[in-house]
C-alpha atoms as a PDB file:
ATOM      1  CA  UNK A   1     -14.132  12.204  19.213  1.00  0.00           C
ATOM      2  CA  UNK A   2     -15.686  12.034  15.770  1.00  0.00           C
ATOM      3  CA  UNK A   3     -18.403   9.120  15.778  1.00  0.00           C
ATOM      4  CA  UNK A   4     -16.984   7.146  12.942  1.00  0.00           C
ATOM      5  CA  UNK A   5     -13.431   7.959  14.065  1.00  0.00           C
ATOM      6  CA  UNK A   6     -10.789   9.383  11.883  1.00  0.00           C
ATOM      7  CA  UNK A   7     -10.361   8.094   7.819  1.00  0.00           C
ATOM      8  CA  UNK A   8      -7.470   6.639   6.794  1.00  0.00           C
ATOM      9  CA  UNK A   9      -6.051   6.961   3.200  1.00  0.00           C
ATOM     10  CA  UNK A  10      -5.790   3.876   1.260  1.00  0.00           C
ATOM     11  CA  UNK A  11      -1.586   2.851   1.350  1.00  0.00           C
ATOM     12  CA  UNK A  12      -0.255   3.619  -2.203  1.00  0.00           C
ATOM     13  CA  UNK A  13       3.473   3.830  -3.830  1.00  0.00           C
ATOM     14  CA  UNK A  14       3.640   7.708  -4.312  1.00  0.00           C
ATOM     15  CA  UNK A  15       7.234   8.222  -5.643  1.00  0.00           C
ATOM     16  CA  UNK A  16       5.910  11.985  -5.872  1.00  0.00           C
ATOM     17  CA  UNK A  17       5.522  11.853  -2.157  1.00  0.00           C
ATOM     18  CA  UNK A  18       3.572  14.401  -1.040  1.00  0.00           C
ATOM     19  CA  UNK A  19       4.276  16.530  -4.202  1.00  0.00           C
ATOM     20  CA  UNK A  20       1.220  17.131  -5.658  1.00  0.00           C
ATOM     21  CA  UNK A  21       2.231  19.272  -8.460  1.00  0.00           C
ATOM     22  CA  UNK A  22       4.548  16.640  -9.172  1.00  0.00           C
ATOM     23  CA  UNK A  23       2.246  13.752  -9.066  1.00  0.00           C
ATOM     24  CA  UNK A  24       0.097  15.585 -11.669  1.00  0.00           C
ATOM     25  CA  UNK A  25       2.897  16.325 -14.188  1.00  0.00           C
ATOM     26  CA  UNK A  26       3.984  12.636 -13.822  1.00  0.00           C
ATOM     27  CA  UNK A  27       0.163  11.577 -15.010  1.00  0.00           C
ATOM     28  CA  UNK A  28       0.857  14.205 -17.834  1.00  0.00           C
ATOM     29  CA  UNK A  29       3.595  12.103 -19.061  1.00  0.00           C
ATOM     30  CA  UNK A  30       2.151   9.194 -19.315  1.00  0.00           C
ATOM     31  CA  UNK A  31       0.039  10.099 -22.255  1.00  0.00           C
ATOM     32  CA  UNK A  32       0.681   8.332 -25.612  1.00  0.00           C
ATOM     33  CA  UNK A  33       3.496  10.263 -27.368  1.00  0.00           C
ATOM     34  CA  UNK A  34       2.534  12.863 -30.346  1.00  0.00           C
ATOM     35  CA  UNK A  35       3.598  16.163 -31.619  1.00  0.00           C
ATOM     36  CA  UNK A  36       0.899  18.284 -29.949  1.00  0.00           C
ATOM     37  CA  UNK A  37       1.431  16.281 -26.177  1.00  0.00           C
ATOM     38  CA  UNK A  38       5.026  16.300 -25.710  1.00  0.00           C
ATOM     39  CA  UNK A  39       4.816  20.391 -26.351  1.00  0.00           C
ATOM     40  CA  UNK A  40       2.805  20.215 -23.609  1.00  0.00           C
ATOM     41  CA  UNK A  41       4.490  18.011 -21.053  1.00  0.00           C
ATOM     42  CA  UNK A  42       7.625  20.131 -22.405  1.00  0.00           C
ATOM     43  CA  UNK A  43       5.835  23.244 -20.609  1.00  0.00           C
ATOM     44  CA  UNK A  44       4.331  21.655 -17.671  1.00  0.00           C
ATOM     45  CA  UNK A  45       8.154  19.900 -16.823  1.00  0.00           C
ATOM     46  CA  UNK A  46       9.137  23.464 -17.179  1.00  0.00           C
ATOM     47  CA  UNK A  47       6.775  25.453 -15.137  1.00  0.00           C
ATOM     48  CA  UNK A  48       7.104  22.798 -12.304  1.00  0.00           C
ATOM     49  CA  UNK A  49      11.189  23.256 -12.369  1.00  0.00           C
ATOM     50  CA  UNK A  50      10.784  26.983 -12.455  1.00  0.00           C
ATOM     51  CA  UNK A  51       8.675  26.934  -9.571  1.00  0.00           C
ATOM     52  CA  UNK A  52      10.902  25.163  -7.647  1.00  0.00           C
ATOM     53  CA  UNK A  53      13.359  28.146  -8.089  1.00  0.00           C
ATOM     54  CA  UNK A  54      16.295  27.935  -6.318  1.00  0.00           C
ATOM     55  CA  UNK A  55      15.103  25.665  -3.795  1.00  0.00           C
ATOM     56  CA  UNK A  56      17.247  23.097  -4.362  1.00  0.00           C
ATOM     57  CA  UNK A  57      15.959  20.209  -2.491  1.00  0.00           C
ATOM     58  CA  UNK A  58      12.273  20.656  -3.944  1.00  0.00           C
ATOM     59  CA  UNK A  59      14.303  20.796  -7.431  1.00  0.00           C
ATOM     60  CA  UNK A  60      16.279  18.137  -6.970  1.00  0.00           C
ATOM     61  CA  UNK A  61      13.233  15.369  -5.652  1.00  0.00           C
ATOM     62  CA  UNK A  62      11.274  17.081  -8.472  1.00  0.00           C
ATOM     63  CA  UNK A  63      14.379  15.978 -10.929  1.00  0.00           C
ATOM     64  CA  UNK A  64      15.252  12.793  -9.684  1.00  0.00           C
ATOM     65  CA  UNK A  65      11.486  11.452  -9.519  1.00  0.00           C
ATOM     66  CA  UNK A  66      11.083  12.393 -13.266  1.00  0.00           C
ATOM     67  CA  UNK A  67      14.164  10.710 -14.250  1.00  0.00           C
ATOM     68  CA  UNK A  68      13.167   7.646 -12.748  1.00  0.00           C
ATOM     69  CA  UNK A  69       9.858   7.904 -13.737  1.00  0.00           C
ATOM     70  CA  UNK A  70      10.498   8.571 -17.193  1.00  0.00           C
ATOM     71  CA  UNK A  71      13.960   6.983 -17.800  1.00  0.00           C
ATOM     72  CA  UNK A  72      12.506   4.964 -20.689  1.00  0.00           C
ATOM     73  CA  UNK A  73      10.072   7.467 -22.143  1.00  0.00           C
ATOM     74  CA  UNK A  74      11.001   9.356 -25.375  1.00  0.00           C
ATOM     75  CA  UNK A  75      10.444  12.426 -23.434  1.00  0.00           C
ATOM     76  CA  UNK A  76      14.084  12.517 -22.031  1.00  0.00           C
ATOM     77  CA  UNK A  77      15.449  13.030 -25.667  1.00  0.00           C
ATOM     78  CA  UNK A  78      12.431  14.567 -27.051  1.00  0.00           C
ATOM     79  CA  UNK A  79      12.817  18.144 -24.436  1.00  0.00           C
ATOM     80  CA  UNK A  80      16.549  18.543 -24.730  1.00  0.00           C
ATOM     81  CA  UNK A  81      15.860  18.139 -28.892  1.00  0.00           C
ATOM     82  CA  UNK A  82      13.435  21.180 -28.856  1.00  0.00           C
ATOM     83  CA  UNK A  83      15.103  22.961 -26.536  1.00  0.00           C
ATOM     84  CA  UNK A  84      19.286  23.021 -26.865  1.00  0.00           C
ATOM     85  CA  UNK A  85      19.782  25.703 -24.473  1.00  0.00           C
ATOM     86  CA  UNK A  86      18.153  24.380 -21.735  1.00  0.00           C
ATOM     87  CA  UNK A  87      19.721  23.037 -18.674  1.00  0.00           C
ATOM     88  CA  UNK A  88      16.877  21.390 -17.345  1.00  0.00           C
ATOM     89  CA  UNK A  89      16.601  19.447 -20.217  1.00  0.00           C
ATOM     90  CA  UNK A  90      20.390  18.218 -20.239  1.00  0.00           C
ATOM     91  CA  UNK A  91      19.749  17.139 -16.511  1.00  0.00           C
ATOM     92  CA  UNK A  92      16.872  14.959 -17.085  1.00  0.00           C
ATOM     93  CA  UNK A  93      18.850  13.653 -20.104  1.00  0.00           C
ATOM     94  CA  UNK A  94      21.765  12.663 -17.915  1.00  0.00           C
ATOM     95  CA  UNK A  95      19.719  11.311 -14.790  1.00  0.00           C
ATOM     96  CA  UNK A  96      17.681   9.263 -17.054  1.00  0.00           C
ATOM     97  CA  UNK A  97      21.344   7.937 -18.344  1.00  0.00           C
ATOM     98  CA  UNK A  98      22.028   7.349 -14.707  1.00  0.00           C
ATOM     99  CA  UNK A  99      18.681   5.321 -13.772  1.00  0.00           C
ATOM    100  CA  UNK A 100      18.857   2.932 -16.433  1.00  0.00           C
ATOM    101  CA  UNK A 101      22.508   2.762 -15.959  1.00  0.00           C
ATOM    102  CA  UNK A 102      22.414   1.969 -12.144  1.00  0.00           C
ATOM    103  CA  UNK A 103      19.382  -1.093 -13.374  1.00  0.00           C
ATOM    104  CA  UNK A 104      22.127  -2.617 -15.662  1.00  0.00           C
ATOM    105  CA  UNK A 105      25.355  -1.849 -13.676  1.00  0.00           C
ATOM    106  CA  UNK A 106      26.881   0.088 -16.457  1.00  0.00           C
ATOM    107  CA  UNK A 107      26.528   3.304 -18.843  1.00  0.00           C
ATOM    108  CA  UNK A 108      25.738   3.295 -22.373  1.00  0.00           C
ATOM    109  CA  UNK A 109      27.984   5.807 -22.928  1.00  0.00           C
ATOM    110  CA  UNK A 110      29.627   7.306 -20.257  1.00  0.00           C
ATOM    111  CA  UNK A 111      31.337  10.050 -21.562  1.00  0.00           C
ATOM    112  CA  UNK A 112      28.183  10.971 -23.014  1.00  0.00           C
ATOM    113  CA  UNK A 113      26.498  11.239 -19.370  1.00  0.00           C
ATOM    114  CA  UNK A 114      29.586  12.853 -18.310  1.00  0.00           C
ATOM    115  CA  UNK A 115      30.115  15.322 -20.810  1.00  0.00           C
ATOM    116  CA  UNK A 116      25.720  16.345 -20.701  1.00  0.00           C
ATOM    117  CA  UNK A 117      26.286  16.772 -16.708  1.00  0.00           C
ATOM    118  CA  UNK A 118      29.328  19.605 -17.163  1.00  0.00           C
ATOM    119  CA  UNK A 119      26.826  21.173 -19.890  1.00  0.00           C
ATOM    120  CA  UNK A 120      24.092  21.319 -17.441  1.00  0.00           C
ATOM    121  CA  UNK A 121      26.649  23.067 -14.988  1.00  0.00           C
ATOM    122  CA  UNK A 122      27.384  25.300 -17.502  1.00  0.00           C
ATOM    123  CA  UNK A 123      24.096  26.991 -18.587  1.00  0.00           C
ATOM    124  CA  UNK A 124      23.258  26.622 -14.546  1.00  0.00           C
ATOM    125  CA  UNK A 125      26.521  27.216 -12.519  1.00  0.00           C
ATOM    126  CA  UNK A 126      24.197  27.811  -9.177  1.00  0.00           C
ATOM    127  CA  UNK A 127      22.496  24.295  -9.552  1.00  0.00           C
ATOM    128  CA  UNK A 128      24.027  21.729  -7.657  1.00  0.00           C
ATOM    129  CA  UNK A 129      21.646  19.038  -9.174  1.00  0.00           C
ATOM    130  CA  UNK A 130      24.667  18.685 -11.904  1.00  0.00           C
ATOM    131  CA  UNK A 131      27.091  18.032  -9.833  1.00  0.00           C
ATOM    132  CA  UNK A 132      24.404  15.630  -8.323  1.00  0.00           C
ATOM    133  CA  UNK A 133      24.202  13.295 -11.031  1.00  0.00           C
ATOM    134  CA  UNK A 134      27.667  13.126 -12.128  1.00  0.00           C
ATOM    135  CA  UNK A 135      28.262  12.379  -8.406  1.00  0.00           C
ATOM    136  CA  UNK A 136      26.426   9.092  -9.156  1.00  0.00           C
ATOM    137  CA  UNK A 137      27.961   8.075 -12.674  1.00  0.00           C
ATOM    138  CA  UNK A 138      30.983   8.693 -10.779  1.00  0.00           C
ATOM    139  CA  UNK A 139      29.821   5.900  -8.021  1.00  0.00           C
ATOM    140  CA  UNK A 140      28.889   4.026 -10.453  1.00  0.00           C
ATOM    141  CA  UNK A 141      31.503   3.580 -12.549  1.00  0.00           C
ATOM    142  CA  UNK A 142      33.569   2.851  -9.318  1.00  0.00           C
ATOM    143  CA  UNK A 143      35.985   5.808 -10.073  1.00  0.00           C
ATOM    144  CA  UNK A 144      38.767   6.423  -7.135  1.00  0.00           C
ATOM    145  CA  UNK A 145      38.375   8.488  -4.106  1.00  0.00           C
ATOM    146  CA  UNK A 146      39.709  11.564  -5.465  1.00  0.00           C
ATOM    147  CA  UNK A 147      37.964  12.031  -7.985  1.00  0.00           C
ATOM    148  CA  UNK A 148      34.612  11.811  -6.550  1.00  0.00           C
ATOM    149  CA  UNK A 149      35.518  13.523  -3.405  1.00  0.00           C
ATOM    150  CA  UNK A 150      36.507  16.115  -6.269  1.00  0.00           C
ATOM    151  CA  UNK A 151      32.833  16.590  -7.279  1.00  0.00           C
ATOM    152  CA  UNK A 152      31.306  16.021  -4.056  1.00  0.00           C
ATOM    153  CA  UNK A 153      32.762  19.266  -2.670  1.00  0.00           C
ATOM    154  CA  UNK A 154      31.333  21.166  -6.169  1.00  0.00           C
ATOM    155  CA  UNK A 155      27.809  19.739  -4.272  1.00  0.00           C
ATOM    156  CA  UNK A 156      28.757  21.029  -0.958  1.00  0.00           C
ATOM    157  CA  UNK A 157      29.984  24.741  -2.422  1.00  0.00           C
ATOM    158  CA  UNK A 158      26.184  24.960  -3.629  1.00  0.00           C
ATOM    159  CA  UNK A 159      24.363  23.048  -1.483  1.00  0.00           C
ATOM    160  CA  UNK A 160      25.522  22.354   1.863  1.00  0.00           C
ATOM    161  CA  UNK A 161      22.640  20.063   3.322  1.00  0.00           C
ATOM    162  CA  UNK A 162      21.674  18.408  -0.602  1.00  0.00           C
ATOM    163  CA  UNK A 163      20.206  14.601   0.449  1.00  0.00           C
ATOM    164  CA  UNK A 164      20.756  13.322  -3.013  1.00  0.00           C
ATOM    165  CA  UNK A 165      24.074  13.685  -2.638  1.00  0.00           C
ATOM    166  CA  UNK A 166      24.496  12.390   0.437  1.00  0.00           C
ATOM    167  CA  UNK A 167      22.934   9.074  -0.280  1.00  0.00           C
ATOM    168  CA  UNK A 168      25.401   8.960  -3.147  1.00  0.00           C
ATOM    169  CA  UNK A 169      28.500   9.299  -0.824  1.00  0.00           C
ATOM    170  CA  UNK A 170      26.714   6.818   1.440  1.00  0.00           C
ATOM    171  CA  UNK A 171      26.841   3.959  -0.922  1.00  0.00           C
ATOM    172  CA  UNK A 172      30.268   4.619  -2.410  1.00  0.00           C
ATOM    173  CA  UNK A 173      32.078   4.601   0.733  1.00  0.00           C
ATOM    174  CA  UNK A 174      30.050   1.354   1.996  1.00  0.00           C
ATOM    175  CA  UNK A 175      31.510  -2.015   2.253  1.00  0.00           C
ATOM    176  CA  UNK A 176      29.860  -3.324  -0.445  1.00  0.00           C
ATOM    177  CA  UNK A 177      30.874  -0.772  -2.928  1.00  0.00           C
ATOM    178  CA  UNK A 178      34.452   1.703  -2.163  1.00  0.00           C
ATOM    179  CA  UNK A 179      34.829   1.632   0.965  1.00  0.00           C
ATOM    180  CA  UNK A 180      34.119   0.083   4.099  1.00  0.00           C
ATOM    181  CA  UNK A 181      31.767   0.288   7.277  1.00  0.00           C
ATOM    182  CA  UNK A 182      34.266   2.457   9.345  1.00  0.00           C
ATOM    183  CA  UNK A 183      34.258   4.923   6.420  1.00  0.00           C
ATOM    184  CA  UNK A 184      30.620   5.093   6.197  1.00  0.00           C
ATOM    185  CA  UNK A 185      30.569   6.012   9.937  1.00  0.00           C
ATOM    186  CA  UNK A 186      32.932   8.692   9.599  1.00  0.00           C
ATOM    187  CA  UNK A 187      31.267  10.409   6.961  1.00  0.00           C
ATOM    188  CA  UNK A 188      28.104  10.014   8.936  1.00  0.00           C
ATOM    189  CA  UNK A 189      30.153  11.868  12.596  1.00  0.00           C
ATOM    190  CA  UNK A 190      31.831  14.163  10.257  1.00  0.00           C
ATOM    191  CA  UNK A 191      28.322  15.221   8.626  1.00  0.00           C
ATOM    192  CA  UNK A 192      25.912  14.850  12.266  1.00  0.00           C
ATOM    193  CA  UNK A 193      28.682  17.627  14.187  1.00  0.00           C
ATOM    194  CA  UNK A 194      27.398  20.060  11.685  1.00  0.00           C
ATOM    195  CA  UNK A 195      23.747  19.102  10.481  1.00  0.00           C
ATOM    196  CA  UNK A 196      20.922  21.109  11.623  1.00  0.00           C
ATOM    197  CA  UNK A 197      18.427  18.276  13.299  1.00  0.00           C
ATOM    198  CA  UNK A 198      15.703  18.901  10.483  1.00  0.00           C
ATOM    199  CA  UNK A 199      18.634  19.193   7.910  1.00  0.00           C
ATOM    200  CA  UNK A 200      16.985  17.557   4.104  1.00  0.00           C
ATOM    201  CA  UNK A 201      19.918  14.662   5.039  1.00  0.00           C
ATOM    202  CA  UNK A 202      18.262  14.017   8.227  1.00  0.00           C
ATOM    203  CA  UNK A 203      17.972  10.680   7.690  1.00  0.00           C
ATOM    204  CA  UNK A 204      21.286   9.957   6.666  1.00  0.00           C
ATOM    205  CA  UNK A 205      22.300   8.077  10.199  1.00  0.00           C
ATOM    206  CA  UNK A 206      19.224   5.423   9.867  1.00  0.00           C
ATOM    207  CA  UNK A 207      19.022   4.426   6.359  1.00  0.00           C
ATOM    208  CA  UNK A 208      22.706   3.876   7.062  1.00  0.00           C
ATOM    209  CA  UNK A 209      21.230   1.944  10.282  1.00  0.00           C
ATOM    210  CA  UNK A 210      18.762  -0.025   8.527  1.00  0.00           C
ATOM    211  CA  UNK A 211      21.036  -0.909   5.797  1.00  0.00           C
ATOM    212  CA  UNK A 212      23.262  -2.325   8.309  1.00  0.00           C
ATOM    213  CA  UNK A 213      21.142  -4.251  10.135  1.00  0.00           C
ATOM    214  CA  UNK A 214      19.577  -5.654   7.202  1.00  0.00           C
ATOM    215  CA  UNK A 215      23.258  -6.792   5.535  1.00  0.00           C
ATOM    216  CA  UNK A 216      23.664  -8.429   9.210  1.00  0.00           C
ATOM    217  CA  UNK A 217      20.781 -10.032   9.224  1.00  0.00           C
ATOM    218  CA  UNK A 218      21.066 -11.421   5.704  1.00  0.00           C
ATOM    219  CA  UNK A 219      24.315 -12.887   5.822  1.00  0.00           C
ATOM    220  CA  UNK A 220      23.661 -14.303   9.603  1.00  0.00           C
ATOM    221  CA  UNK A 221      20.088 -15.340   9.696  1.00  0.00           C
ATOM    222  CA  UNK A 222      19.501 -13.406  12.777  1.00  0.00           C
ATOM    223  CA  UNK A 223      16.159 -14.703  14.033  1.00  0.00           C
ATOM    224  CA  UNK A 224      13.360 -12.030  14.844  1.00  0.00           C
ATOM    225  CA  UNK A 225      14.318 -11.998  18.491  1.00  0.00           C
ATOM    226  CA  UNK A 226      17.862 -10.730  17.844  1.00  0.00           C
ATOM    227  CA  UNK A 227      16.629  -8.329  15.471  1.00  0.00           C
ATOM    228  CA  UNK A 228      14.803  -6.619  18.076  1.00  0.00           C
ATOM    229  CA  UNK A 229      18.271  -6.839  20.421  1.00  0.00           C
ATOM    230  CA  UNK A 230      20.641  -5.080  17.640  1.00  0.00           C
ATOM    231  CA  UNK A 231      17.270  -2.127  17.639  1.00  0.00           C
ATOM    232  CA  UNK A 232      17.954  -1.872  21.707  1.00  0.00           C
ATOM    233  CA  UNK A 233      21.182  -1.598  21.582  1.00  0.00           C
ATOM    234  CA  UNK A 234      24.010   0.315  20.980  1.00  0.00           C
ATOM    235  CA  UNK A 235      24.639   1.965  18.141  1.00  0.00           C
ATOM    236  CA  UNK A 236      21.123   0.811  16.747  1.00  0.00           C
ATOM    237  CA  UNK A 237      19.265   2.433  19.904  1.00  0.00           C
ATOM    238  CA  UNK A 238      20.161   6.170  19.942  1.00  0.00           C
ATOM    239  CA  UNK A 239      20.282   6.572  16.075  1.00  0.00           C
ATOM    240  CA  UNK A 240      16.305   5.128  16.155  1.00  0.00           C
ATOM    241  CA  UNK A 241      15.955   7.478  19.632  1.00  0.00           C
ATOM    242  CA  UNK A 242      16.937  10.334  18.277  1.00  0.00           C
ATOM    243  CA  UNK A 243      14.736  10.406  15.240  1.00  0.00           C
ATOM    244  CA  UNK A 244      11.504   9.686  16.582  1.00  0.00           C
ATOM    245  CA  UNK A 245      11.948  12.127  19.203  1.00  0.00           C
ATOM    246  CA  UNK A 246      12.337  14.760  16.782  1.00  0.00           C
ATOM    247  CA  UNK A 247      10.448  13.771  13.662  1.00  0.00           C
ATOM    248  CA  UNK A 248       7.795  12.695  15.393  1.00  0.00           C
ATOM    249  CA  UNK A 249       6.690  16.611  15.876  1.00  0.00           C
ATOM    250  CA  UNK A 250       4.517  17.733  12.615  1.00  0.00           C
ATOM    251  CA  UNK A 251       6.409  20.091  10.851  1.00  0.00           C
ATOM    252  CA  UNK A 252       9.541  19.427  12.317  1.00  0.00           C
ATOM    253  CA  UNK A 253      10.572  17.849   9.771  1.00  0.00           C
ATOM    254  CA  UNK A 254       9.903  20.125   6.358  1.00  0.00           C
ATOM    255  CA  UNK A 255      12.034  18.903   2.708  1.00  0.00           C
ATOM    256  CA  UNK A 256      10.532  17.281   0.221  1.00  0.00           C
ATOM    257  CA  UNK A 257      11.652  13.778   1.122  1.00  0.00           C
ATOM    258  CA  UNK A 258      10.194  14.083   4.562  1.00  0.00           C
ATOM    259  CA  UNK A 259       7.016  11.502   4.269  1.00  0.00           C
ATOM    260  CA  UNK A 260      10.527   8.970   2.908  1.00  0.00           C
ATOM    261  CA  UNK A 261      12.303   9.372   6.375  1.00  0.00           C
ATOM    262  CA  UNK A 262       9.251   9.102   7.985  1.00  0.00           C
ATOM    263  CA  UNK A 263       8.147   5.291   6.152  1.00  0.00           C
ATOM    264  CA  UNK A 264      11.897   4.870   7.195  1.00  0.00           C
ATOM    265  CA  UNK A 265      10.933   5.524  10.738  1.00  0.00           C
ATOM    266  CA  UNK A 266       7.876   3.829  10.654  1.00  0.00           C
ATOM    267  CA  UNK A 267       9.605   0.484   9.646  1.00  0.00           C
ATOM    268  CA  UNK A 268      12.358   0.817  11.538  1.00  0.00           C
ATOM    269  CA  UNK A 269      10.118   0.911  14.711  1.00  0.00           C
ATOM    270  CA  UNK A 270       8.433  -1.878  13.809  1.00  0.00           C
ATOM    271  CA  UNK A 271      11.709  -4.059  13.398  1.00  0.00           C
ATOM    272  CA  UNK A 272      12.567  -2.720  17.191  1.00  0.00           C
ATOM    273  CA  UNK A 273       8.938  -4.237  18.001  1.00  0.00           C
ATOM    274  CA  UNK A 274       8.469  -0.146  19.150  1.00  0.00           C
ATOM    275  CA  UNK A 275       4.642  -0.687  17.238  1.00  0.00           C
ATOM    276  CA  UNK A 276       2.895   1.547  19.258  1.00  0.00           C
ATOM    277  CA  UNK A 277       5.546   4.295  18.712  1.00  0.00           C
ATOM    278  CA  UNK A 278       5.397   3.338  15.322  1.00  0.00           C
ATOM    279  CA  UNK A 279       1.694   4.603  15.220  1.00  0.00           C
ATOM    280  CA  UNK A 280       2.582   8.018  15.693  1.00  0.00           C
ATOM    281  CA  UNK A 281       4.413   8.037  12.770  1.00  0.00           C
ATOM    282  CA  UNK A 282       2.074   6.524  10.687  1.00  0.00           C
ATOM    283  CA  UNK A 283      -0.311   8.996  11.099  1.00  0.00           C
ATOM    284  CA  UNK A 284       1.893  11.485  10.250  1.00  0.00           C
ATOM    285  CA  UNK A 285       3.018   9.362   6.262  1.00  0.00           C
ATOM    286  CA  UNK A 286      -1.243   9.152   5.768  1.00  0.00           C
ATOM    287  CA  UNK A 287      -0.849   6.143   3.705  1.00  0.00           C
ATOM    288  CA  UNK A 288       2.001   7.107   1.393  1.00  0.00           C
ATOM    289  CA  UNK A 289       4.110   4.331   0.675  1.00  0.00           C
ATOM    290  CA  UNK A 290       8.065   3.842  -0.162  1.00  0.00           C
ATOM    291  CA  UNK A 291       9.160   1.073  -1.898  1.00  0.00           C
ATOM    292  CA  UNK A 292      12.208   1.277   0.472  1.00  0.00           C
ATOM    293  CA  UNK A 293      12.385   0.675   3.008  1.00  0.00           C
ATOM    294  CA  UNK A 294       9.318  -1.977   2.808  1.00  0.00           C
ATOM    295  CA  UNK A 295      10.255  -3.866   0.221  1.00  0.00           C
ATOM    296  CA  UNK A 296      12.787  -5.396   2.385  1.00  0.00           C
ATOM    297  CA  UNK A 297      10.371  -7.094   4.580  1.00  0.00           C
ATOM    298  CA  UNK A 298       8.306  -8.105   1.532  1.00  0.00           C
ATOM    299  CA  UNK A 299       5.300  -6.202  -0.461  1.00  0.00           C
ATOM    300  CA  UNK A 300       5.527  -2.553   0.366  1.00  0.00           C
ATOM    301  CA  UNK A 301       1.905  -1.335   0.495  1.00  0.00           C
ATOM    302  CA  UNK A 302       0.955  -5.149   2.084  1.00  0.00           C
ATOM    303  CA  UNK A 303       3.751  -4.732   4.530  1.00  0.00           C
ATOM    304  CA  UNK A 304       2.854  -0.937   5.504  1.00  0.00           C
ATOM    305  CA  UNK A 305      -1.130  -1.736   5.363  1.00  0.00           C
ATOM    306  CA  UNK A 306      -0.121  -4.787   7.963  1.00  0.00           C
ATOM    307  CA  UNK A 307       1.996  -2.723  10.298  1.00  0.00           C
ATOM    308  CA  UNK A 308      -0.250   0.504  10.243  1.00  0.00           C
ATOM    309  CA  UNK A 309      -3.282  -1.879  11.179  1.00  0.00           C
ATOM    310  CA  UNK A 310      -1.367  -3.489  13.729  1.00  0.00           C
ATOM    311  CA  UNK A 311       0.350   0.167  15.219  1.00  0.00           C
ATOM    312  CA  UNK A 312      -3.280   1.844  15.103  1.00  0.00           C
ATOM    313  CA  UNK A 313      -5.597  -0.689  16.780  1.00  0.00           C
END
């Protein structure tokens, strides 16, 4: 054993994750906007797209980080100004939309959105990140069943396993949006009978989970001990079972989201009381932070920092 033990990494939000390329192009666009910089940001944006290829989970974290991270920057109009043709560009343009849509409950313009996201299709019929985003102005405008279950197949024929996407369907079909808590487990069967365990939507069954119990626990003040009873019991129990005997493994668990599911473990543990267990996990996430699910139980990084103390004494 090393003499002054292993270091730990100071807890930080990281919506990059573990993207490093990523987390350097997001510095890049934080710089004061001129002529000279946003030519630059234009290129770095673009290399770090193109090198994403056709891997379509590392392109769509890349694209939906950016958009939230730069929703309010002039950079969303200023690439898709120089360059018309690109498709990249329109994307950005329309998640951007999206973000500051989904903070205010409503479009600016949604025909606008709309109308960028079949452009985007257009110039890249392969890319399911399109499809993505109109997925989610369709959610949000609270448009019927049909039509969104319309688009969400367009997802599927490109991308069969895209998380994004799957997140989206998961709030439109819950209770508190389209549809209702037997939907939501349905779509969650239908999707589990065919998912590969270390599937990008791996996680799919315990946000849903945690969601769940958190709703419950709102609306019936469910004191700390019966928290820990709904996280031994059925259905809570083999959801939080099966994913911390698989993602537990390093490696096992491989898409660019992975260190999310893995904070998503980590709390969820904790709320079971499972803190030991949780410590595995935590090793694994090296001190990069989520806001959610954290933020649920207060601070993120102060909640984390607490529980990872706790787990790894």
């Amino acid at each position: 054993m090393p003499i002054f033990g292993t270091r730990r990494r100071k807890p930080r939000l990281a919506p990059e994750l573990d993207d490093s390329q990523l987390g350097r192009v997001l510095k890049a666009l934080e710089g004061s906007p001129s002529p000279g910089l946003a030519d630059l940001q234009i290129a770095q944006v673009e290399q770090l797209l193109a090198e994403a290829g056709t891997d379509w989970d590392r392109r769509s974290h890349r694209m939906r980080v950016l958009a939230h991270c730069a929703a309010d920057s002039n950079f969303v109009r200023t690439w898709p100004a120089r360059r018309p043709g690109s498709g990249d560009a329109l994307l950005l343009q329309a998640w951007a939309d999206l973000v500051r849509g989904a903070r205010k409950g409503d479009l600016d313009d949604a025909q606008a959105t709309v109308d960028t996201c079949y452009d985007a299709a257009d110039l890249q019929p392969a890319d399911p990140t399109p499809w993505v985003v109109l997925l989610g102005v369709l959610r949000l405008l609270r448009r019927p069943s049909q039509e969104v279950f319309q688009i969400w197949q367009e997802v599927l024929a490109r991308d069969t396993w895209n998380r994004e996407a799957h997140l989206q369907m998961l709030g439109y079909l819950s209770p508190d949006e389209c549809g209702s808590h037997m939907q939501v487990l349905e779509f969650i069967d239908a999707s589990r009978s065919r998912m590969p365990a270390n599937a990008p939507t791996a996680g799919i069954e315990l946000i849903a989970t945690v969601r769940r119990h958190h709703t419950g626990a709102a609306e019936d003040d469910l004191s700390t001990l019966m928290a820990r009873r709904h996280w031994a019991s059925a259905p809570a129990a083999p959801v939080l079972d099966r994913a911390y005997a698989n993602w537990k493994s390093p490696g096992f668990l491989h898409h660019a989201a992975t260190k999310a599911d893995l904070n998503l473990l980590a709390f969820a543990l904790v709320q079971a009381n499972r803190i030991r267990d949780a410590g595995e996990v935590f090793q694994l996430i090296d001190g990069t932070v989520t806001e959610w699910p954290w933020r649920l139980s207060g601070d993120p990084v102060q909640q984390y920092a607490y529980w990872r103390d706790r787990a790894q004494r």
